[in-house]
Every structure is written in C-alpha cells, then in structure tokens.
PDB file of N, CA and C in Angstrom:
ATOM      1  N   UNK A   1       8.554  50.855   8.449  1.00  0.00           N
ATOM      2  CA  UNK A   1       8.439  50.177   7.188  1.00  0.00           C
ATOM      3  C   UNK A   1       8.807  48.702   7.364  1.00  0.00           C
ATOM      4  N   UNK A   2       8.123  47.930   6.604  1.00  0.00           N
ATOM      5  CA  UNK A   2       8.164  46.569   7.113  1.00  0.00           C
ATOM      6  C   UNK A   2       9.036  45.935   6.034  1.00  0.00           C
ATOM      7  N   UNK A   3      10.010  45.104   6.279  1.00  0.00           N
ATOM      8  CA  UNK A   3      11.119  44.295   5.269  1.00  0.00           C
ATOM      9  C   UNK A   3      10.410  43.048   5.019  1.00  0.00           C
ATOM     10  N   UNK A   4      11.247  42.787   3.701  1.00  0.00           N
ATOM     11  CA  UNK A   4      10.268  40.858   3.639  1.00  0.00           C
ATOM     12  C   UNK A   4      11.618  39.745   3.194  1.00  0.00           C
ATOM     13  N   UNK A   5      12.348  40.435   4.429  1.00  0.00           N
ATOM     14  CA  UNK A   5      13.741  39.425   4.484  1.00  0.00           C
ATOM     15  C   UNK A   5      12.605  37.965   4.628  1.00  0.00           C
ATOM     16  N   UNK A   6      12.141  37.642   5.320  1.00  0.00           N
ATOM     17  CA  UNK A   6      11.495  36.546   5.990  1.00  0.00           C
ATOM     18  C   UNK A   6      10.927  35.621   4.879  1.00  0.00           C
ATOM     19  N   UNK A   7      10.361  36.179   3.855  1.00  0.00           N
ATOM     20  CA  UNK A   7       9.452  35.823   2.798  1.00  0.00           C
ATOM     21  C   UNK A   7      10.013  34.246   2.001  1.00  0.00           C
ATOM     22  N   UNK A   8      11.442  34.803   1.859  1.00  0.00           N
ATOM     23  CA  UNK A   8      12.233  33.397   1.071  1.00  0.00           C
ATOM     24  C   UNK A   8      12.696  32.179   2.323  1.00  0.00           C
ATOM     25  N   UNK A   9      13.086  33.023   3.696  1.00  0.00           N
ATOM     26  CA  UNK A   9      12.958  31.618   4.469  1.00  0.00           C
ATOM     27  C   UNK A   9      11.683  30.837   4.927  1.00  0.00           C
ATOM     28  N   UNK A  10      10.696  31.798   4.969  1.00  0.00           N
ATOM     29  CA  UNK A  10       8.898  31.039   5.209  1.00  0.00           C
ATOM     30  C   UNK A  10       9.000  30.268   4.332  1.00  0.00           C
ATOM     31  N   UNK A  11       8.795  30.373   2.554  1.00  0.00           N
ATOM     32  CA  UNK A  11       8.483  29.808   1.929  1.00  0.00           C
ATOM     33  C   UNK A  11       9.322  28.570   1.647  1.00  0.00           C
ATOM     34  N   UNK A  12      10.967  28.550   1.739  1.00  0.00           N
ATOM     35  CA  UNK A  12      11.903  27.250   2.028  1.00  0.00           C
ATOM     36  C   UNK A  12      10.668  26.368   3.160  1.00  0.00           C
ATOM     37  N   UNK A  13      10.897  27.114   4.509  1.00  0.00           N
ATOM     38  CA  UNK A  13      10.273  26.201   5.452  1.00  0.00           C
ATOM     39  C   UNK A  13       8.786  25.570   5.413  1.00  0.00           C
ATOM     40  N   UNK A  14       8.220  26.280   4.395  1.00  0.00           N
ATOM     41  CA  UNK A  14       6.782  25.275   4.118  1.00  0.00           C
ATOM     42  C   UNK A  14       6.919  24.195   3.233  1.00  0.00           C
ATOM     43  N   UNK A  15       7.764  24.669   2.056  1.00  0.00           N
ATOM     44  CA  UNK A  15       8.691  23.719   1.601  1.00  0.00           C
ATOM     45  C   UNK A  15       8.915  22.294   2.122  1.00  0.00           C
ATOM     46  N   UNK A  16       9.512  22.528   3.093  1.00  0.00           N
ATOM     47  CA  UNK A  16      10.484  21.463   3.688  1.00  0.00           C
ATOM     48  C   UNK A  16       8.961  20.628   5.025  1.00  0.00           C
ATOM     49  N   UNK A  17       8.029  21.086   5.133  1.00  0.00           N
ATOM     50  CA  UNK A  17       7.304  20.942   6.042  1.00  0.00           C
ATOM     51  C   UNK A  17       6.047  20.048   5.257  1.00  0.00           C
ATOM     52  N   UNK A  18       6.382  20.442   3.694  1.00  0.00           N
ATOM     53  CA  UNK A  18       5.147  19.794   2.639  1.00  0.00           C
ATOM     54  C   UNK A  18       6.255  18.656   2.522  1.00  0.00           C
ATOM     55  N   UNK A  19       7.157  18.606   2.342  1.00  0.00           N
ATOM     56  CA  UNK A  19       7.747  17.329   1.775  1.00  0.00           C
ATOM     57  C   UNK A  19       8.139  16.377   2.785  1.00  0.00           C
ATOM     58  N   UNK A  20       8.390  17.075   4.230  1.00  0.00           N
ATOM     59  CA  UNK A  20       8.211  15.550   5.317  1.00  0.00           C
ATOM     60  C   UNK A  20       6.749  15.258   5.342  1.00  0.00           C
ATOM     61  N   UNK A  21       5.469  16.035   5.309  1.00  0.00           N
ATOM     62  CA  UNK A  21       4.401  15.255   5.641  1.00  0.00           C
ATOM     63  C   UNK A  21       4.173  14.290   4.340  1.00  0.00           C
ATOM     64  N   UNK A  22       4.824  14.532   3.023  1.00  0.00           N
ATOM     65  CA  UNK A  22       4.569  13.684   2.337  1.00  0.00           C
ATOM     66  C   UNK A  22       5.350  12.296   2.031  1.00  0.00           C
ATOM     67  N   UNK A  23       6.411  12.591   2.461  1.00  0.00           N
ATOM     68  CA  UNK A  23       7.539  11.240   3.067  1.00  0.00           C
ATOM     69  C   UNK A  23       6.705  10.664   4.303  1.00  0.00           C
ATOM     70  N   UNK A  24       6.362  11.252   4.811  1.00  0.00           N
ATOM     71  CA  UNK A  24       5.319  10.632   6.006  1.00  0.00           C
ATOM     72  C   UNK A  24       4.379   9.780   5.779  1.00  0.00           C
ATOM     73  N   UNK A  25       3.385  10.130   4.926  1.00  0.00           N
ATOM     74  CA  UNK A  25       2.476   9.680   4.044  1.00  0.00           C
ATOM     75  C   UNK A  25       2.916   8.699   3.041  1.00  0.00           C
ATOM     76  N   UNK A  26       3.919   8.426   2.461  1.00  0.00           N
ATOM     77  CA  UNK A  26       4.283   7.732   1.903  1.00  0.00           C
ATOM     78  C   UNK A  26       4.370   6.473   2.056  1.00  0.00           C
ATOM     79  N   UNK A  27       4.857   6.440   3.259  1.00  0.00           N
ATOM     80  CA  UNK A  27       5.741   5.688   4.359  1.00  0.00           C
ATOM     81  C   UNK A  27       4.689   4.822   5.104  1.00  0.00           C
ATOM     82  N   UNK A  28       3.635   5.796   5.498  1.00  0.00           N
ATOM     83  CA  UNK A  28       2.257   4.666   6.394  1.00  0.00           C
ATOM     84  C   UNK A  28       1.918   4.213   4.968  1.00  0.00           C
ATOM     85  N   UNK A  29       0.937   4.653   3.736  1.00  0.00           N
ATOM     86  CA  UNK A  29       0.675   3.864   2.668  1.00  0.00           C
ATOM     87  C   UNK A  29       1.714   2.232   2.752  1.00  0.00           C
ATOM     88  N   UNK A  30       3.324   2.591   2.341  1.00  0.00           N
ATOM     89  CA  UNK A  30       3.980   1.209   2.051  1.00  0.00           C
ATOM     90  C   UNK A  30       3.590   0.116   3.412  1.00  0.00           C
ATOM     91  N   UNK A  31       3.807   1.220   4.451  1.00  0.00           N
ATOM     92  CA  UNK A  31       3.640   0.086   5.674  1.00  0.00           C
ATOM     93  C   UNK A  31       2.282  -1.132   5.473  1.00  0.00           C
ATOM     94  N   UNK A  32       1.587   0.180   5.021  1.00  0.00           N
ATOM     95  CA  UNK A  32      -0.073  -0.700   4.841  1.00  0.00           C
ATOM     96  C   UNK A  32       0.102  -1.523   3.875  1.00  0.00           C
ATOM     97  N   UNK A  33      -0.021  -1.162   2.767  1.00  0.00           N
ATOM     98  CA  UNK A  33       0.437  -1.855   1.932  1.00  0.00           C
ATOM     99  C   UNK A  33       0.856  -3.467   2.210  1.00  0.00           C
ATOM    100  N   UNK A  34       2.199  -3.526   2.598  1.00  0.00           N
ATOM    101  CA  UNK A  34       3.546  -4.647   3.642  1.00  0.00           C
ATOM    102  C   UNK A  34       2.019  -5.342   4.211  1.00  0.00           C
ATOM    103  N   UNK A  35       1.112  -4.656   4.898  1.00  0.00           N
ATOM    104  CA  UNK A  35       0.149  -5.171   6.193  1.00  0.00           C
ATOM    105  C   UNK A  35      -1.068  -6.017   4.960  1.00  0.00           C
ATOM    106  N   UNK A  36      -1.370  -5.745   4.280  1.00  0.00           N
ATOM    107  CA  UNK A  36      -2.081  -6.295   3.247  1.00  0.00           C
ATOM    108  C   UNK A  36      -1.674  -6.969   2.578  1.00  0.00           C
ATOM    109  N   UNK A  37      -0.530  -7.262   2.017  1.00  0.00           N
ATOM    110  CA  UNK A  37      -0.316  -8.559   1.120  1.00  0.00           C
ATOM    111  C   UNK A  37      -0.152  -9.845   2.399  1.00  0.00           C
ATOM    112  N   UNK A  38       0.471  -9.416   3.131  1.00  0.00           N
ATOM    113  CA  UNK A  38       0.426 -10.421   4.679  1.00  0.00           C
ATOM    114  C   UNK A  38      -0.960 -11.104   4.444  1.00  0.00           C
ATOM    115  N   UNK A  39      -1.810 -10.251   4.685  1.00  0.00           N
ATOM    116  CA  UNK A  39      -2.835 -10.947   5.086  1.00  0.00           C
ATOM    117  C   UNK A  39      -3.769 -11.677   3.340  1.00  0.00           C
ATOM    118  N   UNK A  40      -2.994 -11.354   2.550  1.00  0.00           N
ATOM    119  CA  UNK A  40      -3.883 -11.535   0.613  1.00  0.00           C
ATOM    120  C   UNK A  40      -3.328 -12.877   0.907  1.00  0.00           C
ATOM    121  N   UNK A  41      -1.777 -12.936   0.783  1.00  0.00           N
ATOM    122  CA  UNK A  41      -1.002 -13.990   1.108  1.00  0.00           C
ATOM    123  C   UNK A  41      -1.098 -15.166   2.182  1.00  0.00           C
ATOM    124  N   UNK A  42      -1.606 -14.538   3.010  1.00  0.00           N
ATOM    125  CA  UNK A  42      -2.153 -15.780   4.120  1.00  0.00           C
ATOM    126  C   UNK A  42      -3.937 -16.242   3.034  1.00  0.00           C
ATOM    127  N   UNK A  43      -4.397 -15.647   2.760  1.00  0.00           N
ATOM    128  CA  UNK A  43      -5.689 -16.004   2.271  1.00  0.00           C
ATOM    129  C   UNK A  43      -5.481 -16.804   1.027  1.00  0.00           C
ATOM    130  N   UNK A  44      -4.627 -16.846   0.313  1.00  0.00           N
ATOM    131  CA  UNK A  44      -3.540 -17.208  -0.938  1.00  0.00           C
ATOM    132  C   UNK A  44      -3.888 -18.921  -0.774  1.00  0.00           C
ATOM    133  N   UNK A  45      -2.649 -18.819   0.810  1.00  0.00           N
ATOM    134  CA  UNK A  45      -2.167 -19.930   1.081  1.00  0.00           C
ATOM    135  C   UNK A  45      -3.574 -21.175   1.585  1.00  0.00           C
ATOM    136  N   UNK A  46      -4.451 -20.195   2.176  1.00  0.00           N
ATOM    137  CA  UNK A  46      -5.697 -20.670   3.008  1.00  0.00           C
ATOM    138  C   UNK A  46      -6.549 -21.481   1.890  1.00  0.00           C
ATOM    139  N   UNK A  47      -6.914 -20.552   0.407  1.00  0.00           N
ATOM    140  CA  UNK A  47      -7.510 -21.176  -0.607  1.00  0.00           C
ATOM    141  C   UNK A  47      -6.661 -22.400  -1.135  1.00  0.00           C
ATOM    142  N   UNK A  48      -5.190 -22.364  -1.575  1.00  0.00           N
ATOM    143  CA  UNK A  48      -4.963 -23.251  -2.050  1.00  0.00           C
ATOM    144  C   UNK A  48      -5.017 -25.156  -1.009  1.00  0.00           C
ATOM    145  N   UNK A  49      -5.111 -24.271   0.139  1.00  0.00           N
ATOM    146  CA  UNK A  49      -5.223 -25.723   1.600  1.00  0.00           C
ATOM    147  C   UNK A  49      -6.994 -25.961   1.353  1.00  0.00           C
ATOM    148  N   UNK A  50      -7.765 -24.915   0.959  1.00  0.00           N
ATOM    149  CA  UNK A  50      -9.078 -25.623   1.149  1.00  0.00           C
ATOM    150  C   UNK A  50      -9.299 -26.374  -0.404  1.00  0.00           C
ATOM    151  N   UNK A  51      -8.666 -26.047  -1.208  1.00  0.00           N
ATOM    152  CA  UNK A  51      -8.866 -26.383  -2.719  1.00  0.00           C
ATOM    153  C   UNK A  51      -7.964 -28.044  -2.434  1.00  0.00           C
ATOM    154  N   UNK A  52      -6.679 -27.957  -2.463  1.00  0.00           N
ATOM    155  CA  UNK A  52      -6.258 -29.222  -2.484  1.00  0.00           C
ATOM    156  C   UNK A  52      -7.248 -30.335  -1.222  1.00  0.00           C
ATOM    157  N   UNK A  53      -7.881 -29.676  -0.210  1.00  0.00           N
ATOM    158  CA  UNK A  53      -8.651 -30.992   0.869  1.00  0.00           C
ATOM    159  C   UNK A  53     -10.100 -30.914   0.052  1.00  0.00           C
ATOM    160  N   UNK A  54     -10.252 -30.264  -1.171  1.00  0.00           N
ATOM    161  CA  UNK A  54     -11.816 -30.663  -1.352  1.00  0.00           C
ATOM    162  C   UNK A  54     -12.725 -29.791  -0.913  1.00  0.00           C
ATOM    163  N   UNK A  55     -12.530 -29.395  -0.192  1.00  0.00           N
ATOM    164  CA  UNK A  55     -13.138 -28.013   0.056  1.00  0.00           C
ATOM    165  C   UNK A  55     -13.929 -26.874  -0.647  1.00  0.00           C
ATOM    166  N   UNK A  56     -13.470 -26.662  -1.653  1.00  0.00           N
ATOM    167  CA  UNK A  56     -12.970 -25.583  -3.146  1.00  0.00           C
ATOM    168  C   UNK A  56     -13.195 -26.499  -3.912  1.00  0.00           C
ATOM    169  N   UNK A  57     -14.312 -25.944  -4.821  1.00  0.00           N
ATOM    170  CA  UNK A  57     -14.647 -26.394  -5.867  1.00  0.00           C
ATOM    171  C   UNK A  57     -13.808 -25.660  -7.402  1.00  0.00           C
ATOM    172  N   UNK A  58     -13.679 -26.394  -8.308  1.00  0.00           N
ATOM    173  CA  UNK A  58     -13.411 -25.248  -9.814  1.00  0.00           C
ATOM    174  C   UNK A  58     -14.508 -24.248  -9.727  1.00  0.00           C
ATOM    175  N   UNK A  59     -15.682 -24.291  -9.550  1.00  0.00           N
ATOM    176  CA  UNK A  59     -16.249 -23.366  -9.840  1.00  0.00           C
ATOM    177  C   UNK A  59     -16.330 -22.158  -8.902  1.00  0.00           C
ATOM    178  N   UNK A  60     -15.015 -21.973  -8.140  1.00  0.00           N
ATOM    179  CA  UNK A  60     -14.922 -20.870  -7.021  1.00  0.00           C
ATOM    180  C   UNK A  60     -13.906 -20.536  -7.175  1.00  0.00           C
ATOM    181  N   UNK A  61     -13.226 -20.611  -8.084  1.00  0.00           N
ATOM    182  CA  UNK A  61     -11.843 -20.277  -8.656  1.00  0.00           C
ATOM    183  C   UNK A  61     -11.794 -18.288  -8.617  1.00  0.00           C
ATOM    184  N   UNK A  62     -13.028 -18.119  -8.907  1.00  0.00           N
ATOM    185  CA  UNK A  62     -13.150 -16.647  -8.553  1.00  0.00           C
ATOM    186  C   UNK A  62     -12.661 -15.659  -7.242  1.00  0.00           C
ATOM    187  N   UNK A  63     -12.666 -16.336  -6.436  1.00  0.00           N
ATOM    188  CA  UNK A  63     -12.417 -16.063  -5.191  1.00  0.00           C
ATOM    189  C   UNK A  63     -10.263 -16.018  -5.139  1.00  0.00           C
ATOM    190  N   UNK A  64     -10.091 -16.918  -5.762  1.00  0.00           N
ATOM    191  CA  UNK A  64      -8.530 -17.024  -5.970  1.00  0.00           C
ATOM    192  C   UNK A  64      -8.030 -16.275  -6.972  1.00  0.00           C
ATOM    193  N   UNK A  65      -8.980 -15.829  -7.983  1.00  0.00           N
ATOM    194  CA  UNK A  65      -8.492 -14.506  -8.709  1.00  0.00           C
ATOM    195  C   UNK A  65      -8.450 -13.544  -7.974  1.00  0.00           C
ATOM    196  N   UNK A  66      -9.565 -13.309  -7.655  1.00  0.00           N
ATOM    197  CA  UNK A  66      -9.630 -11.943  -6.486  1.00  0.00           C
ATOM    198  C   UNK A  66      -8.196 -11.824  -5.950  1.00  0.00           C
ATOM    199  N   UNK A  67      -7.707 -12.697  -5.036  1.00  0.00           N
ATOM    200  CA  UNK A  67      -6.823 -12.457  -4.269  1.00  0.00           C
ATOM    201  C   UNK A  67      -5.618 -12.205  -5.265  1.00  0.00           C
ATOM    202  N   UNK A  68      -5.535 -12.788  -6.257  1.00  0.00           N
ATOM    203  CA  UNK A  68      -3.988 -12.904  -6.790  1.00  0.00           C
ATOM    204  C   UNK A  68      -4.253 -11.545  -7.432  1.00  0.00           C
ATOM    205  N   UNK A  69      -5.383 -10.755  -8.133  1.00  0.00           N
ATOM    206  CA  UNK A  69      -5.111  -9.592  -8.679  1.00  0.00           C
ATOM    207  C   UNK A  69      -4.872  -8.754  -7.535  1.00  0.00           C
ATOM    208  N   UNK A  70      -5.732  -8.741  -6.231  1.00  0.00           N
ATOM    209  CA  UNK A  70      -5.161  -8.031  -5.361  1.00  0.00           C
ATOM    210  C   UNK A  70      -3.780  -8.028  -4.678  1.00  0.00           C
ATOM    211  N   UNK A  71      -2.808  -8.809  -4.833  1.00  0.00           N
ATOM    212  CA  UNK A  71      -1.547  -8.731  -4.532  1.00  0.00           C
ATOM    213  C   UNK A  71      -0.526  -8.098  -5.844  1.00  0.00           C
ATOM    214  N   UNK A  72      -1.050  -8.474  -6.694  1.00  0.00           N
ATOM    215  CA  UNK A  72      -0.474  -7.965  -7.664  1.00  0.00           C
ATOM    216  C   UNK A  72      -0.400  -6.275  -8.067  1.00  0.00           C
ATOM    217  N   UNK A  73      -2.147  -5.986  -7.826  1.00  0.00           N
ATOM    218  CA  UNK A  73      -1.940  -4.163  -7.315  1.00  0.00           C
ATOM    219  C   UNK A  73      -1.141  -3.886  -6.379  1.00  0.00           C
ATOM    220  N   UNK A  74      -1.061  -4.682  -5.214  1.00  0.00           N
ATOM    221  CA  UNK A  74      -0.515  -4.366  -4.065  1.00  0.00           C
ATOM    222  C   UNK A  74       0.913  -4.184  -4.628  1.00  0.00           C
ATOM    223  N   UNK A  75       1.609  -5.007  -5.580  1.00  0.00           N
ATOM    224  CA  UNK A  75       3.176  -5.002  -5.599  1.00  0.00           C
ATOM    225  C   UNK A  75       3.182  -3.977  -6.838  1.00  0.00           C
ATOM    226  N   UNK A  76       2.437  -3.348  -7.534  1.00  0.00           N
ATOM    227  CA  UNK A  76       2.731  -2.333  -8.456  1.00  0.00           C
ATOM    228  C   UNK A  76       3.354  -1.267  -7.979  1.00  0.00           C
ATOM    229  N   UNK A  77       3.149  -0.909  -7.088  1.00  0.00           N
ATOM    230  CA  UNK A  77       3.906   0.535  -6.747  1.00  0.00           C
ATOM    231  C   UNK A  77       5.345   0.237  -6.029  1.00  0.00           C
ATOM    232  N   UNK A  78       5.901  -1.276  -6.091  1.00  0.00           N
ATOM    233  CA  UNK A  78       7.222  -1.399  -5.248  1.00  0.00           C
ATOM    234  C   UNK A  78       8.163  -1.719  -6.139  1.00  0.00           C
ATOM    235  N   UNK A  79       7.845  -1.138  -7.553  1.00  0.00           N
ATOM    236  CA  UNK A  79       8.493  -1.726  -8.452  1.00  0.00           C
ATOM    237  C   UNK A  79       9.744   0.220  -8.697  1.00  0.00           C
TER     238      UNK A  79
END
C-alpha cells in the first residue's frame, strides 16, 4: 500500500522552485530594464547635443518625446 507522506513536501518544493524562477525572472527584467534607460539616456543626452548645435530642428521634437516617454515607462515599475 502506497503512503502520500511525500505529497505535502513535493508540493512545498515546487513551491519554493516557482518562486526562485520567478525572483529569477524578476531580476534579469530589472537588469534589462537598468540596460535600457542607459542607453534612452545616452540618446536623451545625444538629442539635446544635436538640438542645441543646430542639428534638430522644432519640428523633430517627436523623436525627444519618444525617448522621454520611454524612460519614464522604464522607471514605472521602480517605484
């Protein structure tokens, strides 16, 4: 006859096996995340250097929204 002592420690240990892969997962997302505003932020800095030399017209101001809403998603979830 078969016992199901085992049943409540399996199910702890899948448990515990769902919640590191999702601390895991968590964890590369923020990293990426960190890796993307780097680079929104370098593009940030890049528009406002081609805008102040003339470069950048007002009418490309679109391109500098882009970026600033995309950093701004980027920092929603670090709140």
């Amino acid at each position: 006859m078969k016992t199901r002592t085992n049943v409540p420690f399996e199910c702890e240990e899948n448990s515990l096996l769902l919640l590191q892969h999702e601390i895991e997962l968590t964890e590369n997302i923020n990293e990426s995340k960190e890796k993307y505003r780097k680079i929104v932020q370098a593009g940030i800095a890049q528009w406002i250097k081609d805008f102040q030399s003339g470069h950048i017209k007002v009418n490309t101001v679109d391109d500098l929204k882009k970026l600033i809403e995309l950093d701004i998603d980027l920092q929603k979830d670090e709140i």
